[in-house]
N, C-alpha and C. Protein backbone atom coordinates (compact mmCIF):
# COMPACT_ATOMS: atom_id res chain seq x y z
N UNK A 1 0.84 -1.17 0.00
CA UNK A 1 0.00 0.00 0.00
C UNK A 1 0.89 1.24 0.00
N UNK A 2 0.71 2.20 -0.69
CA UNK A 2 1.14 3.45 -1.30
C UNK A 2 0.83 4.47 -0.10
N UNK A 3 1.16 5.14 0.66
CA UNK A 3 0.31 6.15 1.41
C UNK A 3 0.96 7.35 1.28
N UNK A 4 1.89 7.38 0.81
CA UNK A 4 2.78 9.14 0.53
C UNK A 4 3.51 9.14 -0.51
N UNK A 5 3.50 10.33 -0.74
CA UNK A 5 4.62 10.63 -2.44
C UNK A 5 5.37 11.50 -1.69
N UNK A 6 6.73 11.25 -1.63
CA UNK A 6 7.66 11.86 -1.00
C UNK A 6 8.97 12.51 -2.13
N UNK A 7 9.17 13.74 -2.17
CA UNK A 7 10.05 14.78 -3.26
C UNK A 7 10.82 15.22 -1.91
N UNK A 8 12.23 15.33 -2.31
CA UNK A 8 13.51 15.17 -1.66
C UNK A 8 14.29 16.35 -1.98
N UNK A 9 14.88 17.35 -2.09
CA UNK A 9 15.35 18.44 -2.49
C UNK A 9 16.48 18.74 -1.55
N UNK A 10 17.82 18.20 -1.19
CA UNK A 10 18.79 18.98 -0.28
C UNK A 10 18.25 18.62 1.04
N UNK A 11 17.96 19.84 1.83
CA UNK A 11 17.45 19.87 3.00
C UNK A 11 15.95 20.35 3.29
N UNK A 12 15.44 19.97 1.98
CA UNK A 12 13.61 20.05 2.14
C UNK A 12 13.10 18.72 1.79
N UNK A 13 11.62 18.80 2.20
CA UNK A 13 11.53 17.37 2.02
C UNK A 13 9.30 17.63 1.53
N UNK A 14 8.47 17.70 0.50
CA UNK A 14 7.49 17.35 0.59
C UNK A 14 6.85 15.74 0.52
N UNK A 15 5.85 16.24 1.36
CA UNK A 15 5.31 14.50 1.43
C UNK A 15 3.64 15.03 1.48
N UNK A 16 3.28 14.61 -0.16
CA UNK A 16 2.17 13.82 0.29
C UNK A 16 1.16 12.98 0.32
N UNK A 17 0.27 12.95 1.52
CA UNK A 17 -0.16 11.90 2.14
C UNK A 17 -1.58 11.57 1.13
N UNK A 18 -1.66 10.31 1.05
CA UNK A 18 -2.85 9.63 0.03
C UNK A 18 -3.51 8.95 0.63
N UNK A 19 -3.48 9.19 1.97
CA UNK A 19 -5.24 8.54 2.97
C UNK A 19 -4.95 9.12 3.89
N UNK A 20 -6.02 8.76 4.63
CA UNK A 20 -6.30 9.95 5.82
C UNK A 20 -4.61 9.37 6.67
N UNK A 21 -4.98 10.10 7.70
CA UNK A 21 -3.57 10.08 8.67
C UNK A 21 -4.05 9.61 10.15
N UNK A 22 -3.91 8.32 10.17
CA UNK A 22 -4.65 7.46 11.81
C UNK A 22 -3.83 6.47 11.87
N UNK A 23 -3.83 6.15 12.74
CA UNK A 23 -2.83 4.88 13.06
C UNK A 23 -1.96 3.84 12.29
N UNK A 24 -2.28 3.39 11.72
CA UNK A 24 -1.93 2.59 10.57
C UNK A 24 -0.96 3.53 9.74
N UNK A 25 -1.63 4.58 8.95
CA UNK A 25 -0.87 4.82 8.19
C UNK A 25 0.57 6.17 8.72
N UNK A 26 0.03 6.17 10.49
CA UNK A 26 1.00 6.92 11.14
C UNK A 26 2.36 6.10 11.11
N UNK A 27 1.67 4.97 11.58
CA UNK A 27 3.32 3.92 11.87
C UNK A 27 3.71 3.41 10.52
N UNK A 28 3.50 3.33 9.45
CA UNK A 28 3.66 3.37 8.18
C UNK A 28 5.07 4.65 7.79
N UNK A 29 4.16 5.29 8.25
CA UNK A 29 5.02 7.27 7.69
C UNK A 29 6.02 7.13 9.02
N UNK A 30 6.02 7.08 9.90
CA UNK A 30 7.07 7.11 10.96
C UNK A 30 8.24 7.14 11.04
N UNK A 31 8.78 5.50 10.32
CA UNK A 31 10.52 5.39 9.93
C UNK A 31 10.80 5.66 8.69
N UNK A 32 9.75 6.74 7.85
CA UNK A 32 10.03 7.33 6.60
C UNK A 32 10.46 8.80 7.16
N UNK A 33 9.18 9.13 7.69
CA UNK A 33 10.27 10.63 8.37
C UNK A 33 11.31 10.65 8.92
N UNK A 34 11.71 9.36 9.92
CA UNK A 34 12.51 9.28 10.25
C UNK A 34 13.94 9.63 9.96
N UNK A 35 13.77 8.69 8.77
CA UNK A 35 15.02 8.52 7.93
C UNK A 35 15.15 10.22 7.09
N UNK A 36 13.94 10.53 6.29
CA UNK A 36 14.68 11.86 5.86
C UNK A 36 15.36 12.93 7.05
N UNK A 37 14.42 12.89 7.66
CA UNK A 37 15.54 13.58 8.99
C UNK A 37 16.97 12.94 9.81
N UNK A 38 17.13 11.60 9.38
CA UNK A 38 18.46 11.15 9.25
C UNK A 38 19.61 11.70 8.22
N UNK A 39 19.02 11.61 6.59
CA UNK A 39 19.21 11.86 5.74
C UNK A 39 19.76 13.94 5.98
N UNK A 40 19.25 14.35 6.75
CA UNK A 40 19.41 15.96 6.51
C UNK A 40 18.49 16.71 6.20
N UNK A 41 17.13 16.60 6.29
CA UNK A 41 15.95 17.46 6.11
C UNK A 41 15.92 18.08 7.18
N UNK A 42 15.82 19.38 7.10
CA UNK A 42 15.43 20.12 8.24
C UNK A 42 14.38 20.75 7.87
N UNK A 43 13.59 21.20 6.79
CA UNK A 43 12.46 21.82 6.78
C UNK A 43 11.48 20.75 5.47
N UNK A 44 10.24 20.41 6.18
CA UNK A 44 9.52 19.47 5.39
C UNK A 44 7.99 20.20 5.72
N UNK A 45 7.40 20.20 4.55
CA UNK A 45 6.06 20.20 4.04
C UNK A 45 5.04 19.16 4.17
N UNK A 46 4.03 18.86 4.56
CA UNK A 46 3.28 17.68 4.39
C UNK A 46 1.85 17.87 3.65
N UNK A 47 1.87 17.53 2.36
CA UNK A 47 0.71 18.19 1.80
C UNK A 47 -0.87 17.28 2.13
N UNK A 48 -1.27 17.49 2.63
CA UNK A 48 -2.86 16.86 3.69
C UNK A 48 -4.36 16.79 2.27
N UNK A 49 -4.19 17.74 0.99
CA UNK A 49 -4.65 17.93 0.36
C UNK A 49 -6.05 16.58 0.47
N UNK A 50 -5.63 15.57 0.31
CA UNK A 50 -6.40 14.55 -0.03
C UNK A 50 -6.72 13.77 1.26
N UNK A 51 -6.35 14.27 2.73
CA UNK A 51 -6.65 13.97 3.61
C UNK A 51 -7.90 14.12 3.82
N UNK A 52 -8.97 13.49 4.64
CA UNK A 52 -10.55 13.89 5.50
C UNK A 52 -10.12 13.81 6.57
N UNK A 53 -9.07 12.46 7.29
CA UNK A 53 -9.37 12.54 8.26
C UNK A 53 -7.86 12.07 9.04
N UNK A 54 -7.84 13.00 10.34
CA UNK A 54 -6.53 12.38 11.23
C UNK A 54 -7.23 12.25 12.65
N UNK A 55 -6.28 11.07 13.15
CA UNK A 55 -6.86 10.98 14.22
C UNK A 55 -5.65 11.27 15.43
N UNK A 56 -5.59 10.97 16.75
CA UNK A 56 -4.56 11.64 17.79
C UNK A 56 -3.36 10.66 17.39
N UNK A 57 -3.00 10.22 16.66
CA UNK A 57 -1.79 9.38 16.44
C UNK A 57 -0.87 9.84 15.09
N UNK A 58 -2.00 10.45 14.14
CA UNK A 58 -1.84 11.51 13.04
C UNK A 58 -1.50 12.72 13.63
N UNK A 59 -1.62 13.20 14.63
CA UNK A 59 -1.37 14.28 15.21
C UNK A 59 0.02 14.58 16.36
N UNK A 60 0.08 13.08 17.01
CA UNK A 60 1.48 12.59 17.85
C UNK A 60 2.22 12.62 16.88
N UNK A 61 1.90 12.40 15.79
CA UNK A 61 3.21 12.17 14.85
C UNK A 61 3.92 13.56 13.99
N UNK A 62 2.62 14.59 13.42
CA UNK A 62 2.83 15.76 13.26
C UNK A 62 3.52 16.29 14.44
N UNK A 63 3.20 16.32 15.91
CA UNK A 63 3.89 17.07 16.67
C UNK A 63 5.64 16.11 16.63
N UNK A 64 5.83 15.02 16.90
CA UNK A 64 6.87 14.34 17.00
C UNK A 64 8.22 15.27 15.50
N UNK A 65 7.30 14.89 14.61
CA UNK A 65 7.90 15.68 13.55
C UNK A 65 8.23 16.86 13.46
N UNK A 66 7.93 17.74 13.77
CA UNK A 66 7.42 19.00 14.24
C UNK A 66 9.26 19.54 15.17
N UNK A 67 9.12 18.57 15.92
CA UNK A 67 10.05 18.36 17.38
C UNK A 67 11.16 18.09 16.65
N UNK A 68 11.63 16.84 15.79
CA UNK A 68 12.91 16.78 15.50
C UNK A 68 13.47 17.64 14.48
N UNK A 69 12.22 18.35 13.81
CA UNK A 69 12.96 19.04 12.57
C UNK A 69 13.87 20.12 13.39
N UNK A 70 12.68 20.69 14.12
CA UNK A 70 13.09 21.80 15.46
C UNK A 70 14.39 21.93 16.09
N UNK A 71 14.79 20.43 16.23
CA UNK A 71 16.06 20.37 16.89
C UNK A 71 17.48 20.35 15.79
N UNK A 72 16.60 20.21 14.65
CA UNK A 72 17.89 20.59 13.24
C UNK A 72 17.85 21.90 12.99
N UNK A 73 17.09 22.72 13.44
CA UNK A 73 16.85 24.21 13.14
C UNK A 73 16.01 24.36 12.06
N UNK A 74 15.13 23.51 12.02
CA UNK A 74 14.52 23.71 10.77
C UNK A 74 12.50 23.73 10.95
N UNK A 75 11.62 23.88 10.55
CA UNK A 75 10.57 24.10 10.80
C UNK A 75 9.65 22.54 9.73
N UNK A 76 8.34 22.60 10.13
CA UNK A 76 7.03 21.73 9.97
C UNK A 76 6.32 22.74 9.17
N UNK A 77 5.60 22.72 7.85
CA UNK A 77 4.41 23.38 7.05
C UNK A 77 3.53 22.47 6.69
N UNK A 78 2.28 22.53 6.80
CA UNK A 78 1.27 21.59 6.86
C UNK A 78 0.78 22.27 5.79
N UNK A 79 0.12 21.66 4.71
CA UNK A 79 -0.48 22.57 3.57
C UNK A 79 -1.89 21.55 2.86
N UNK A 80 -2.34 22.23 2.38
CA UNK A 80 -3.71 21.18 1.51
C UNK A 80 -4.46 20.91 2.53
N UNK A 81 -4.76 21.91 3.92
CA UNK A 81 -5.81 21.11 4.91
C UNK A 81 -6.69 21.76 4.83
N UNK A 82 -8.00 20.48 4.77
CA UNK A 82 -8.72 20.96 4.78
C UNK A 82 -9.97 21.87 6.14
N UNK A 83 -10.84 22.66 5.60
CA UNK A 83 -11.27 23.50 7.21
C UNK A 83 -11.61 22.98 8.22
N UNK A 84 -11.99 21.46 7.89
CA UNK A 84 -12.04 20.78 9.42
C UNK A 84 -11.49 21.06 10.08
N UNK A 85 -9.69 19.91 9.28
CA UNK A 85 -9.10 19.66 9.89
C UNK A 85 -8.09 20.99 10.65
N UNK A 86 -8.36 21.93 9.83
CA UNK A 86 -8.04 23.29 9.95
C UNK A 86 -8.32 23.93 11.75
N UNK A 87 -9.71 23.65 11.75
CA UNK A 87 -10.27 23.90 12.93
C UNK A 87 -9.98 23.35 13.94
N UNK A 88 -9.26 22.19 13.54
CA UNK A 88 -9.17 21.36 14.88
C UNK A 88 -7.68 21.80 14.99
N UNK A 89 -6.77 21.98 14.32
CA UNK A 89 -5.58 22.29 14.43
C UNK A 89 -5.58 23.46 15.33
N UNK A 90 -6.51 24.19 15.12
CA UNK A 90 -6.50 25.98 15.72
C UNK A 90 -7.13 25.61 17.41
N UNK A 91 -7.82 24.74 17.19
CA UNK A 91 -8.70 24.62 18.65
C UNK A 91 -8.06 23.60 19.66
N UNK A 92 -7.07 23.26 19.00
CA UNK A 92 -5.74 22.78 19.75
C UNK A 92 -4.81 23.10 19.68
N UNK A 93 -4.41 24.40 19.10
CA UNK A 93 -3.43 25.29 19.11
C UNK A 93 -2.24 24.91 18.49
N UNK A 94 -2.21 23.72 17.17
CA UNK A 94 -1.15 23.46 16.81
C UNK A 94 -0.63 24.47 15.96
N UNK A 95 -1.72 25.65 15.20
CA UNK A 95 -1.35 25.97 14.50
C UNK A 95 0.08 27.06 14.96
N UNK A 96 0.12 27.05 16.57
CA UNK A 96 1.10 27.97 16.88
C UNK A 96 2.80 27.23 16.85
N UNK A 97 2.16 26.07 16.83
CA UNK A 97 4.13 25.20 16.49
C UNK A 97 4.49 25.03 15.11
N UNK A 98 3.63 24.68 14.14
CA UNK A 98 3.97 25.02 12.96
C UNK A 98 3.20 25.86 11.72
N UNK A 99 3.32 25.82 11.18
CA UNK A 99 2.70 26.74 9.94
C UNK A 99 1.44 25.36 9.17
N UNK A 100 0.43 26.18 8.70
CA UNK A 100 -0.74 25.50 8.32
C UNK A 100 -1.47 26.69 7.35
N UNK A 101 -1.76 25.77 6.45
CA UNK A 101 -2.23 26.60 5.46
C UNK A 101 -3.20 25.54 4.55
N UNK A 102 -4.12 26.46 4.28
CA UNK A 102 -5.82 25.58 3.89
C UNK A 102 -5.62 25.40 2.84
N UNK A 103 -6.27 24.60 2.27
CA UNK A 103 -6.94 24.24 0.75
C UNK A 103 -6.47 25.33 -0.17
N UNK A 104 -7.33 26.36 0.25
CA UNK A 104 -7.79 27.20 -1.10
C UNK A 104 -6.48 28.34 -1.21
N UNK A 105 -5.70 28.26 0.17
CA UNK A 105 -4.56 29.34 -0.53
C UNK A 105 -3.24 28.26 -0.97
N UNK A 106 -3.86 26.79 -0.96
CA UNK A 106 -2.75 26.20 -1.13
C UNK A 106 -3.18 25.76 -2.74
N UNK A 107 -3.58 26.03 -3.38
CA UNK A 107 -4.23 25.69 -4.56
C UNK A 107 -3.53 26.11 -5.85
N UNK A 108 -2.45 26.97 -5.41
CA UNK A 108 -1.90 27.65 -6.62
C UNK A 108 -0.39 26.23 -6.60
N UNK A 109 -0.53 25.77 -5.56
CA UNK A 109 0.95 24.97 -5.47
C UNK A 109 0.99 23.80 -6.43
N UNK A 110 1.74 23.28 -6.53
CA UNK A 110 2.10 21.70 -7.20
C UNK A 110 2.94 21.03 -6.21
């Protein structure tokens, strides 16, 4: 099973995700982030575009990620989310650890 398209650039890294983000496909993505942040990524994108749904293990893992880029000096951008999941990000205040950006201003991207 396929669950991310991952583009590699130096020390950037987009990934993205092709089903929702819950358990399964958290521990799936896990020793993939891992490794690019082995590899030297310090600033990674995760495009959510085609996401509906994450659950608190999709979210342990955004923050986990979040944490090691942090400690390379480098930052987390969440992009393609949609306003749900948008809302829930804000009403748990993630949007203050990393950057998040919706659907419709993410629409001009590739």
């Amino acid at each position: 099973m396929q669950s991310v398209q991952i583009e590699q650039n130096d020390k950037h890294a987009l990934m993205k995700l092709l089903e929702p983000l819950t358990l399964t496909s958290a521990r799936e993505l896990k020793p993939q982030l891992q490794q690019l942040i082995a590899e030297g990524v310090s600033d990674m994108e995760i495009d959510l575009s085609l996401v509906d749904l994450i659950d608190s293990s999709g979210i342990g893992l955004l923050i986990a990620t979040r944490n090691s880029l942090a400690k390379n000096g480098g930052g987390l951008r969440v992009i393609g989310v949609s306003s749900e999941i948008q809302h829930l990000f804000k009403a748990m205040r993630l949007d203050r650890h990393f950057e998040v950006e919706g659907k419709t201003s993410a629409g001009s991207r590739s």
